[in-house]
N, C-alpha and C. Protein backbone atom coordinates (compact mmCIF):
# COMPACT_ATOMS: atom_id res chain seq x y z
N UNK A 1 37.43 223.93 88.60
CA UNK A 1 36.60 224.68 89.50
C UNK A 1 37.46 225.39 90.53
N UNK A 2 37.21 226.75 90.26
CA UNK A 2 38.28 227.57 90.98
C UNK A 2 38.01 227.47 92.65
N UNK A 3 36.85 227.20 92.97
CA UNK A 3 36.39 227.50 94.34
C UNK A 3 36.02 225.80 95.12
N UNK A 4 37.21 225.33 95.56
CA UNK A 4 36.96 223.60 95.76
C UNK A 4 36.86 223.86 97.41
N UNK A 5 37.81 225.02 97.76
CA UNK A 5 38.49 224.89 99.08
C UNK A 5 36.76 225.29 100.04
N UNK A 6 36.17 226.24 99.65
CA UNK A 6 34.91 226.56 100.19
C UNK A 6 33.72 225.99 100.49
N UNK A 7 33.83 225.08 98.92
CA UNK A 7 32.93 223.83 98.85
C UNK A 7 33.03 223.29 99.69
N UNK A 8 34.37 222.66 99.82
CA UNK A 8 34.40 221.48 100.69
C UNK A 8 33.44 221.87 101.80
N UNK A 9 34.32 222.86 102.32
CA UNK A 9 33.77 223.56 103.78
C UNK A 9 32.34 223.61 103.99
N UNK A 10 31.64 224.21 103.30
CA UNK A 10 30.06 224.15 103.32
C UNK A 10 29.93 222.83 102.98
N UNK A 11 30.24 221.53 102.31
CA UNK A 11 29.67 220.29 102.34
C UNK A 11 29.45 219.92 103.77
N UNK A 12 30.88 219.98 104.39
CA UNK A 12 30.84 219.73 106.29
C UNK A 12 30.03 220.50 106.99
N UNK A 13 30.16 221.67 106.95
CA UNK A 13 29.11 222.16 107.45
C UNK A 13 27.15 222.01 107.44
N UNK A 14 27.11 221.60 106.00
CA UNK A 14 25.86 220.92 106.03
C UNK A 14 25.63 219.99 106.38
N UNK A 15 26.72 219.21 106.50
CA UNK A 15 26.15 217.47 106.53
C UNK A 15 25.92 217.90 108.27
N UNK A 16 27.08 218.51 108.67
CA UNK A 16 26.58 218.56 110.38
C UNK A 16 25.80 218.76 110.79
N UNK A 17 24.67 220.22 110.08
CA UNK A 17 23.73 220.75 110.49
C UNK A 17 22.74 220.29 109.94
N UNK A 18 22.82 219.24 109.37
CA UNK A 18 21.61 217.94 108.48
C UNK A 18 20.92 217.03 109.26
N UNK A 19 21.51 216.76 110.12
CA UNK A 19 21.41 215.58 110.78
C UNK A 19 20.01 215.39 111.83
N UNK A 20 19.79 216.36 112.01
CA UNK A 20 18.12 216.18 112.92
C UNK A 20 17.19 215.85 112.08
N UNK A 21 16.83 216.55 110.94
CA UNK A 21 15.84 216.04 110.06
C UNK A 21 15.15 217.01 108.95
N UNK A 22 14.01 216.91 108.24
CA UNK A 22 13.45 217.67 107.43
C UNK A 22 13.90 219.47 107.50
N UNK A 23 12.93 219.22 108.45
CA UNK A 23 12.82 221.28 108.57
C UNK A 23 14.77 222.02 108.90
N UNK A 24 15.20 221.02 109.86
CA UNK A 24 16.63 221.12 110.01
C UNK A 24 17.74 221.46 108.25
N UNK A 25 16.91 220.24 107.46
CA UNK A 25 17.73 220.00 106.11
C UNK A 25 17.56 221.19 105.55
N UNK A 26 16.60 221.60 105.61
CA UNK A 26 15.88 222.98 104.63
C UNK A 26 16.34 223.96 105.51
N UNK A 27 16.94 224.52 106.73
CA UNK A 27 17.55 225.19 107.60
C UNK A 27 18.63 225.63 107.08
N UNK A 28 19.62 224.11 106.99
CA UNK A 28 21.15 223.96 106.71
C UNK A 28 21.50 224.49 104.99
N UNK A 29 20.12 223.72 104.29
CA UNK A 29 20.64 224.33 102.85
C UNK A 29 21.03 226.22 102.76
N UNK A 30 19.73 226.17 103.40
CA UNK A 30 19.45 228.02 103.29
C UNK A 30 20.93 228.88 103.56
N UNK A 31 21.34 227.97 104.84
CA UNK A 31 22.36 228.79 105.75
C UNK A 31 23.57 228.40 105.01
N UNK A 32 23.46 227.38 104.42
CA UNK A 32 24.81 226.77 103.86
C UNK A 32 25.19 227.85 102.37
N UNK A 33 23.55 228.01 101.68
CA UNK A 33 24.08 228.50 100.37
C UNK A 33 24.46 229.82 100.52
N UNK A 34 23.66 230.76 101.44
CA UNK A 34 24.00 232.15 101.97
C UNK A 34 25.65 231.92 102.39
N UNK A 35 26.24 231.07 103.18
CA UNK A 35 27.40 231.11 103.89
C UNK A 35 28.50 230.86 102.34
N UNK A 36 27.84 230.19 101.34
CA UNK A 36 29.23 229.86 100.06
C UNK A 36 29.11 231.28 99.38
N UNK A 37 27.39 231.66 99.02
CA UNK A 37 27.76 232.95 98.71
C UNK A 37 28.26 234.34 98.73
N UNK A 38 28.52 234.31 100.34
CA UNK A 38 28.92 235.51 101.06
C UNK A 38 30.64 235.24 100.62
N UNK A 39 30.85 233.91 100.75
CA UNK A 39 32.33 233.41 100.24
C UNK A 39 32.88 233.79 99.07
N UNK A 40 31.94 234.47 98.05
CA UNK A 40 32.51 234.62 96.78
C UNK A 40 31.67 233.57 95.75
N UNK A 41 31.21 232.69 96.18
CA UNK A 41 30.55 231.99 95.16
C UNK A 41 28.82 232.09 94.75
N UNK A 42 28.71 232.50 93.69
CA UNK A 42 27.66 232.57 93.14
C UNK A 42 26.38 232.11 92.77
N UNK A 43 25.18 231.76 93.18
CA UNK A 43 24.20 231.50 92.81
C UNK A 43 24.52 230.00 93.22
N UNK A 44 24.72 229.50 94.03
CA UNK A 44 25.05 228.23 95.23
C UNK A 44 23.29 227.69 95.39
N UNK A 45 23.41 226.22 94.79
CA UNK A 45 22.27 225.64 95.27
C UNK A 45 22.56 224.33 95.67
N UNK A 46 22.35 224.26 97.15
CA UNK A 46 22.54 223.12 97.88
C UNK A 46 21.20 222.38 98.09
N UNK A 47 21.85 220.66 98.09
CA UNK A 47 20.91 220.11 98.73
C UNK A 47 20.62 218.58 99.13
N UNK A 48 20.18 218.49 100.44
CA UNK A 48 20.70 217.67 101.28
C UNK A 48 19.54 216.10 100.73
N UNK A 49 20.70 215.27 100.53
CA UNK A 49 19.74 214.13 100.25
C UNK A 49 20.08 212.65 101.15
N UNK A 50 19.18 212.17 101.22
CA UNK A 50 19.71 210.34 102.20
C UNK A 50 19.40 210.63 103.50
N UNK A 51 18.81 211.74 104.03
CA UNK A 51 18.70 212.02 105.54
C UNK A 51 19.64 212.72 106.06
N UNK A 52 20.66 213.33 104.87
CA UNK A 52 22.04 214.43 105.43
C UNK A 52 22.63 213.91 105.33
N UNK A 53 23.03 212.33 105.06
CA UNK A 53 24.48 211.99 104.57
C UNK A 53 25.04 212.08 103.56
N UNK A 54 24.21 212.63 102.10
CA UNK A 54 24.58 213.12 101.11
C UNK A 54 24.49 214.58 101.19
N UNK A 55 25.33 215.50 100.28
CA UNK A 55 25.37 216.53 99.94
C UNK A 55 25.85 217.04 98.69
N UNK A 56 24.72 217.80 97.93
CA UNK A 56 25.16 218.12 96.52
C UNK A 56 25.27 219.60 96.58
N UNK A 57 25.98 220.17 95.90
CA UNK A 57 26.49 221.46 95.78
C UNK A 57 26.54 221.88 93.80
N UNK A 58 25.82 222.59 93.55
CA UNK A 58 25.57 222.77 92.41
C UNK A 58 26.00 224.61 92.02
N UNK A 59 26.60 224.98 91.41
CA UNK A 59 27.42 226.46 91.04
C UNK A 59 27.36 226.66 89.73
N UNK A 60 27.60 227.57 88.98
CA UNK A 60 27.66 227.78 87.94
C UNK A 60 29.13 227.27 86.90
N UNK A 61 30.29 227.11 88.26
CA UNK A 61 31.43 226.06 88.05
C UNK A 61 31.45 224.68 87.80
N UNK A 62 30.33 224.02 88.47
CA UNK A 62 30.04 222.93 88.46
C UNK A 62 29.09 222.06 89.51
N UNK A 63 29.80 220.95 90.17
CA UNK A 63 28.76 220.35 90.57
C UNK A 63 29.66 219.33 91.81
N UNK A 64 29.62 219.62 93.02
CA UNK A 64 29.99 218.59 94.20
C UNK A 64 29.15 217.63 94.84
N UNK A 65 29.74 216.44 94.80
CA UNK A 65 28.65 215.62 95.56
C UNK A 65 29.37 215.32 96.99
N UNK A 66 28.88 215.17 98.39
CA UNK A 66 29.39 214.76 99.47
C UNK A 66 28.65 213.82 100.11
N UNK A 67 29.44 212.25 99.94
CA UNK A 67 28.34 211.57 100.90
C UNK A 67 29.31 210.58 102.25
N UNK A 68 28.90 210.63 103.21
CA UNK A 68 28.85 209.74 104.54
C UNK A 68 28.19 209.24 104.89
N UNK A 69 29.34 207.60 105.43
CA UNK A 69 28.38 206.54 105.85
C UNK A 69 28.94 205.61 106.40
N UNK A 70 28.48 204.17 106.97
CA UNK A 70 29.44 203.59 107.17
C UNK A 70 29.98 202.44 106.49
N UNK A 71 28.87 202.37 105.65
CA UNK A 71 29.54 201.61 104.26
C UNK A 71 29.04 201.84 102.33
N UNK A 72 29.39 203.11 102.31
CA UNK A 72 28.91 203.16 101.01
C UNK A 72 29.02 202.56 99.66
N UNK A 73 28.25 202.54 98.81
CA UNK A 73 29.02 201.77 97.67
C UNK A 73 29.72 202.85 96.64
N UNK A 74 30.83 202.11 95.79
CA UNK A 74 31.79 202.76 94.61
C UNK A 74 30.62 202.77 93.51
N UNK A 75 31.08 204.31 93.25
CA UNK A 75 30.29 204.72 92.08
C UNK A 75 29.94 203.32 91.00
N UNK A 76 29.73 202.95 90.05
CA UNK A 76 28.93 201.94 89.29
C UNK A 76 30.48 202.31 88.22
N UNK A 77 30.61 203.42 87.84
CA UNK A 77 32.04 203.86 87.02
C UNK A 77 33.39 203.86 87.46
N UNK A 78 32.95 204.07 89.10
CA UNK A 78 34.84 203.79 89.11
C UNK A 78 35.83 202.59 88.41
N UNK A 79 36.62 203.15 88.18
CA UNK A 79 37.58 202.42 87.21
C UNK A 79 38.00 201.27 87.93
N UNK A 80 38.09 199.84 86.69
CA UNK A 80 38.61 198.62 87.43
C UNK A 80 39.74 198.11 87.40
N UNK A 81 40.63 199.22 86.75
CA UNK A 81 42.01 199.30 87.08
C UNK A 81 42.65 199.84 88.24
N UNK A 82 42.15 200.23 89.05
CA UNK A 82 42.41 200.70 90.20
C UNK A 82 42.76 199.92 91.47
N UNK A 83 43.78 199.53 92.11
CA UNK A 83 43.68 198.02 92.87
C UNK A 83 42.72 198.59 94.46
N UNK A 84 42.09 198.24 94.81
CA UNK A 84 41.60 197.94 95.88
C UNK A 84 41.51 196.85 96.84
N UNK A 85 41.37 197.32 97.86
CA UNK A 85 41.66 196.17 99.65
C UNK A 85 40.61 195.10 98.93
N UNK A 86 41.23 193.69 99.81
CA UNK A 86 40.23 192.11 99.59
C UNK A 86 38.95 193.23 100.26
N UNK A 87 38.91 193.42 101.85
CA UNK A 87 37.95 193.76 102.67
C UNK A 87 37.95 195.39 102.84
N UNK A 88 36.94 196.18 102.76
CA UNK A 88 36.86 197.58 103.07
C UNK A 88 35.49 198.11 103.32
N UNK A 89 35.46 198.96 103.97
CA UNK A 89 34.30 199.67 104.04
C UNK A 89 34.38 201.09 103.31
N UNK A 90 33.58 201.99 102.73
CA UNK A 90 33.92 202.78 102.12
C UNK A 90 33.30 204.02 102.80
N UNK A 91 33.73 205.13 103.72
CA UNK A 91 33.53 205.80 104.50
C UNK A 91 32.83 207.57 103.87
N UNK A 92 33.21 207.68 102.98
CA UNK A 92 33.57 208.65 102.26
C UNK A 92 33.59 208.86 101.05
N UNK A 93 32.77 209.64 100.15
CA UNK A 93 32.82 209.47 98.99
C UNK A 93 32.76 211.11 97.96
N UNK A 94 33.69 211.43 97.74
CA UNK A 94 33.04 212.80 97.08
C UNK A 94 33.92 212.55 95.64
N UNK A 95 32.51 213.45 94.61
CA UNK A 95 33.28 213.86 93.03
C UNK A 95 32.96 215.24 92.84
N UNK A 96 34.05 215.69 92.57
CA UNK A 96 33.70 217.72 91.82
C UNK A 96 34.21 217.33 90.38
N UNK A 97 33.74 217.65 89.64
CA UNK A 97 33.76 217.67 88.24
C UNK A 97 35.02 216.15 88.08
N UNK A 98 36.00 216.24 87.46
CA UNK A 98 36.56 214.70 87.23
C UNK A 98 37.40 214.48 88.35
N UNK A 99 37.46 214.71 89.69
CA UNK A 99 37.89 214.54 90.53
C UNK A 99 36.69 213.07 91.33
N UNK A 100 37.59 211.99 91.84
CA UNK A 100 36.94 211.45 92.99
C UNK A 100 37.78 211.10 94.10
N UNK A 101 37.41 211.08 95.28
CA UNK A 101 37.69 211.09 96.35
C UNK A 101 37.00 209.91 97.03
N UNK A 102 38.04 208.82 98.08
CA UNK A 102 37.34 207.77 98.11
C UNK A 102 37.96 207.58 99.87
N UNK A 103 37.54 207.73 101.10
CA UNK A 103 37.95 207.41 101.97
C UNK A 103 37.16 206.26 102.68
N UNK A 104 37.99 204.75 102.87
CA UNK A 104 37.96 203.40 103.03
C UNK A 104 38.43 203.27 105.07
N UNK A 105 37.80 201.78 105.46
CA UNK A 105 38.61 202.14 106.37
C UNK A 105 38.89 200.34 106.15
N UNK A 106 39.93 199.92 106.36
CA UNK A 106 40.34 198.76 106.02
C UNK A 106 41.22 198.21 107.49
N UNK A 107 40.86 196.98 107.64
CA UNK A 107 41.20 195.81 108.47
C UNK A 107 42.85 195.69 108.46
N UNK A 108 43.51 196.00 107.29
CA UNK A 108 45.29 195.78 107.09
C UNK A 108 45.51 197.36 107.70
N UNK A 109 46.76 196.66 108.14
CA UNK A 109 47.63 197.81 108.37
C UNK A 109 48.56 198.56 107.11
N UNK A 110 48.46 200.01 107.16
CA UNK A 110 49.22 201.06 105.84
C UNK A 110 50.42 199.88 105.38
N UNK A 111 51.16 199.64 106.01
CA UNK A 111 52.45 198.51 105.18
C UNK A 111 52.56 197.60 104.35
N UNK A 112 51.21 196.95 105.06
CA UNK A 112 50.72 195.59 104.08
C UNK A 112 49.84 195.91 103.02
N UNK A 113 49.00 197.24 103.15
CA UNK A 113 48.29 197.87 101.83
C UNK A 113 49.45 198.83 101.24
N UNK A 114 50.58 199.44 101.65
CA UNK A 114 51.36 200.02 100.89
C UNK A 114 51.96 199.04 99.55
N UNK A 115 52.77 197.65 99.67
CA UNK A 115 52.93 196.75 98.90
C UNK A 115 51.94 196.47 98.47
N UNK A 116 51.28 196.02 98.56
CA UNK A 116 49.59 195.45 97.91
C UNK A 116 49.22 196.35 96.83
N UNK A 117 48.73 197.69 97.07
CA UNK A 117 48.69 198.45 96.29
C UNK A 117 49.89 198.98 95.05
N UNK A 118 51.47 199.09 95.45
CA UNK A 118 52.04 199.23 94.80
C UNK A 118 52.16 198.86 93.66
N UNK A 119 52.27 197.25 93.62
CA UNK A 119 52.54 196.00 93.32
C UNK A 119 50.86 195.76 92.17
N UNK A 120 49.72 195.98 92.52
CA UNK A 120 48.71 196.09 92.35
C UNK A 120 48.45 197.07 90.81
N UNK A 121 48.94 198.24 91.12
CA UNK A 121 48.73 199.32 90.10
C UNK A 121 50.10 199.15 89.58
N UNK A 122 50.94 198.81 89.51
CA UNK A 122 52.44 198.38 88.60
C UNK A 122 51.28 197.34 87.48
N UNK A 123 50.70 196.56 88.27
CA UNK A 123 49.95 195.48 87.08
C UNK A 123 49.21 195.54 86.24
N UNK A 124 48.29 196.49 86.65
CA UNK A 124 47.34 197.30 86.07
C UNK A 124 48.04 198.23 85.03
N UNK A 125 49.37 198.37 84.99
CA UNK A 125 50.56 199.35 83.68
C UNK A 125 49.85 200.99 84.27
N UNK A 126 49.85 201.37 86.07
CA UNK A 126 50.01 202.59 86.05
C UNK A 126 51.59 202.71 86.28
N UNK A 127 51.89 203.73 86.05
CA UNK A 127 53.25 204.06 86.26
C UNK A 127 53.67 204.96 87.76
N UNK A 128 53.92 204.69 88.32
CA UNK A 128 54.57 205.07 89.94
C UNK A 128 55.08 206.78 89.57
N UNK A 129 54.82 208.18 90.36
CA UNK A 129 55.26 208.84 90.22
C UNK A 129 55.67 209.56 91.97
N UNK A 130 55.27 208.61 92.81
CA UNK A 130 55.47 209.28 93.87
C UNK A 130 55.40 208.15 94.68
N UNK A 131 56.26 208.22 96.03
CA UNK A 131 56.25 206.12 97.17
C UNK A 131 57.19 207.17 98.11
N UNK A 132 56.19 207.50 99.04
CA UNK A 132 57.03 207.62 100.47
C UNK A 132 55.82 206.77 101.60
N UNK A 133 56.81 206.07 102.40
CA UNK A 133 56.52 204.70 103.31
C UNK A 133 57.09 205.43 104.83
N UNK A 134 56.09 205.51 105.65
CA UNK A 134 56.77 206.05 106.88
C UNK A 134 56.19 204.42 107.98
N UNK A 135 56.42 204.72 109.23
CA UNK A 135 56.29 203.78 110.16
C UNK A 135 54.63 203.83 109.97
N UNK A 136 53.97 204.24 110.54
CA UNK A 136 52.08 204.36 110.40
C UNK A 136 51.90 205.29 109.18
N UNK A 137 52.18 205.62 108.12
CA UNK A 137 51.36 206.46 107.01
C UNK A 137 52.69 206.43 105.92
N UNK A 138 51.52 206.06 105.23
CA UNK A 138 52.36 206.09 103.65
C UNK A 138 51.97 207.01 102.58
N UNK A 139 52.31 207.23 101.83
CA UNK A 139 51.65 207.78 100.27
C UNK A 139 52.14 207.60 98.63
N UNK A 140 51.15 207.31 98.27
CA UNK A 140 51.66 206.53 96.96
C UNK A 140 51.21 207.45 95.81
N UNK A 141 52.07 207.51 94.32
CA UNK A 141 51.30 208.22 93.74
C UNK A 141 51.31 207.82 92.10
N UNK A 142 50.41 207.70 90.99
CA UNK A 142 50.81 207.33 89.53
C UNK A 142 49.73 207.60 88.80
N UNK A 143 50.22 207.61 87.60
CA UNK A 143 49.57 208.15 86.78
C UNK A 143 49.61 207.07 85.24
N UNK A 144 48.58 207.39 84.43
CA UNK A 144 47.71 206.28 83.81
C UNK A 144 46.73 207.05 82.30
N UNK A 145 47.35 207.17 81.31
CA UNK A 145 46.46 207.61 79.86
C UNK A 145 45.73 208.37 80.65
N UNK A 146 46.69 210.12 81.24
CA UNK A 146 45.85 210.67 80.98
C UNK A 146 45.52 211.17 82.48
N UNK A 147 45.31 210.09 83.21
CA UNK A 147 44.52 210.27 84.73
C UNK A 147 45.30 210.19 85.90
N UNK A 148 45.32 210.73 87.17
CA UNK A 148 46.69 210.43 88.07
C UNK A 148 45.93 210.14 89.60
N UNK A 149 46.45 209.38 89.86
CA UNK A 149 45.90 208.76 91.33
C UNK A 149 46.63 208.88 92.40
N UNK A 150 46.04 209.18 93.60
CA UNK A 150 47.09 209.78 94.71
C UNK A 150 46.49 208.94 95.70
N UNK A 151 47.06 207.92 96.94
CA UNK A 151 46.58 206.79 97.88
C UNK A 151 47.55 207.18 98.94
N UNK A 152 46.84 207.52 99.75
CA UNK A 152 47.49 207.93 101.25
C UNK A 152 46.55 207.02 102.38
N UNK A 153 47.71 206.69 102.97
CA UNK A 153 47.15 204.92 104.05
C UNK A 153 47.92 205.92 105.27
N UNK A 154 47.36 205.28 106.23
CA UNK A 154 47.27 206.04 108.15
C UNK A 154 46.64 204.48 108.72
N UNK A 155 47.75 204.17 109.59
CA UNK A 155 47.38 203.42 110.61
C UNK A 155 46.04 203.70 111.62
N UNK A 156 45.16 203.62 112.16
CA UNK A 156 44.31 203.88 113.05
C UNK A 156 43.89 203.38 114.09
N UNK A 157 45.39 202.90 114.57
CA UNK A 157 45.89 202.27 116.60
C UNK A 157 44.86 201.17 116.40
N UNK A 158 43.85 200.46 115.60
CA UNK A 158 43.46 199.53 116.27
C UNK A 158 43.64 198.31 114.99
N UNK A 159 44.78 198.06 114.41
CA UNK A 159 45.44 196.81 113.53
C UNK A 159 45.10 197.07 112.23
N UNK A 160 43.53 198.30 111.46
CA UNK A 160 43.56 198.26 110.89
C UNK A 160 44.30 199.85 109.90
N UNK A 161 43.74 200.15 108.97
CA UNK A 161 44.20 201.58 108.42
C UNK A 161 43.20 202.39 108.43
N UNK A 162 43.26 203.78 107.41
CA UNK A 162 42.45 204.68 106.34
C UNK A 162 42.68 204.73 105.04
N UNK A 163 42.23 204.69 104.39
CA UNK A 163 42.60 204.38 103.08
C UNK A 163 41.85 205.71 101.98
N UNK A 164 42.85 206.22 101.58
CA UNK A 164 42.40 207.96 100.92
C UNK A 164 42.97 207.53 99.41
N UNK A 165 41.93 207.38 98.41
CA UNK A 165 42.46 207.39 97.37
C UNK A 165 41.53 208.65 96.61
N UNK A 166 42.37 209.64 95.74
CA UNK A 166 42.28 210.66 94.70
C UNK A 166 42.14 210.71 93.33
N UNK A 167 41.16 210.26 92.59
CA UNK A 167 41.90 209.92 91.05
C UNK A 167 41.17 211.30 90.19
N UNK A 168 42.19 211.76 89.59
CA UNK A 168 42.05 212.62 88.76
C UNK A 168 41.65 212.06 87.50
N UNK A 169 40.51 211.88 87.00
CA UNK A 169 40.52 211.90 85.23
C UNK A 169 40.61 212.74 84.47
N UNK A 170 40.35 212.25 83.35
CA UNK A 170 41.15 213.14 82.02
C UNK A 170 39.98 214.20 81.93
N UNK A 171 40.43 214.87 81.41
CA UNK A 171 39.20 216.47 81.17
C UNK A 171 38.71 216.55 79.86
N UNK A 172 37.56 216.39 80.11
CA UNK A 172 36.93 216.16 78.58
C UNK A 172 36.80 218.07 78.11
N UNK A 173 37.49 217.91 76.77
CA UNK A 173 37.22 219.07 76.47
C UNK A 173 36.26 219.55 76.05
């Protein structure tokens, strides 16, 4: 999907202008799909579900989902090779076509989930293609039959992290 960078943008923008209620939701879609189409994208049908913390974005490219919260649940499919925190909340959740996007906010600090995770997906037989470790933020990266996962951890001053994981799956032809 050639047009991700715009999406995104109108997902935020709706979810912001979602948030009062009904007549507001039906406001934000209107303004949201006019604002992707003026962008270049075509025949844009948005629409706001959960009270505005979800957002679906539907194109002739495909199909975005955007949801916020303060503890959502993992898709029913995410993969169980994937290592994840003992404790997390799941903040963030978006998929555009085989892309998912998973932002966590976790109790450990990036260092102690940098090893954890490493160590974690080594077991699972992904293979490591990227490990830079700074003082507060790390980023990890590997790939797996096909699919490649990208985990970027950020301290957040109060003992615990953020936790950003990316997994690319395979593209069904």
């Amino acid at each position: 999907m050639p047009r991700c960078h715009p999406l995104v943008a109108v997902a935020a923008l709706t979810l912001a202008l979602s948030a009062c209620g009904k007549m507001q939701e039906n406001a934000a879609e209107t303004l949201a799909e006019k604002a992707l189409e003026a962008s270049g994208g075509e025949n844009a049908d948005i629409d706001i579900q959960d009270g505005g913390s979800t957002v679906v974005i539907k194109t002739p490219d495909g199909e975005m989902r955007q949801s916020t919260g303060d503890d959502l649940v993992l898709p029913n499919d995410f993969p169980t090779d994937i290592t994840l925190p003992g404790t997390y909340k799941v903040v963030s959740l978006m998929t555009m076509g085989a892309t998912t996007s998973v932002v966590m906010e976790v109790p450990q600090s990036s260092s102690g989930l940098f090893n954890a995770i490493k160590s974690g997906q080594a077991n699972q037989g992904w293979k490591e293609t990227m490990s830079m470790q700074g003082a507060d933020a790390s980023m990890l990266g590997f790939e797996k039959e096909g699919r490649s996962l990208l985990v970027n951890m950020a301290d957040n001053g109060e003992g615990g992290s953020s936790l950003s994981m990316s997994l690319q799956a395979k593209q069904q032809p």
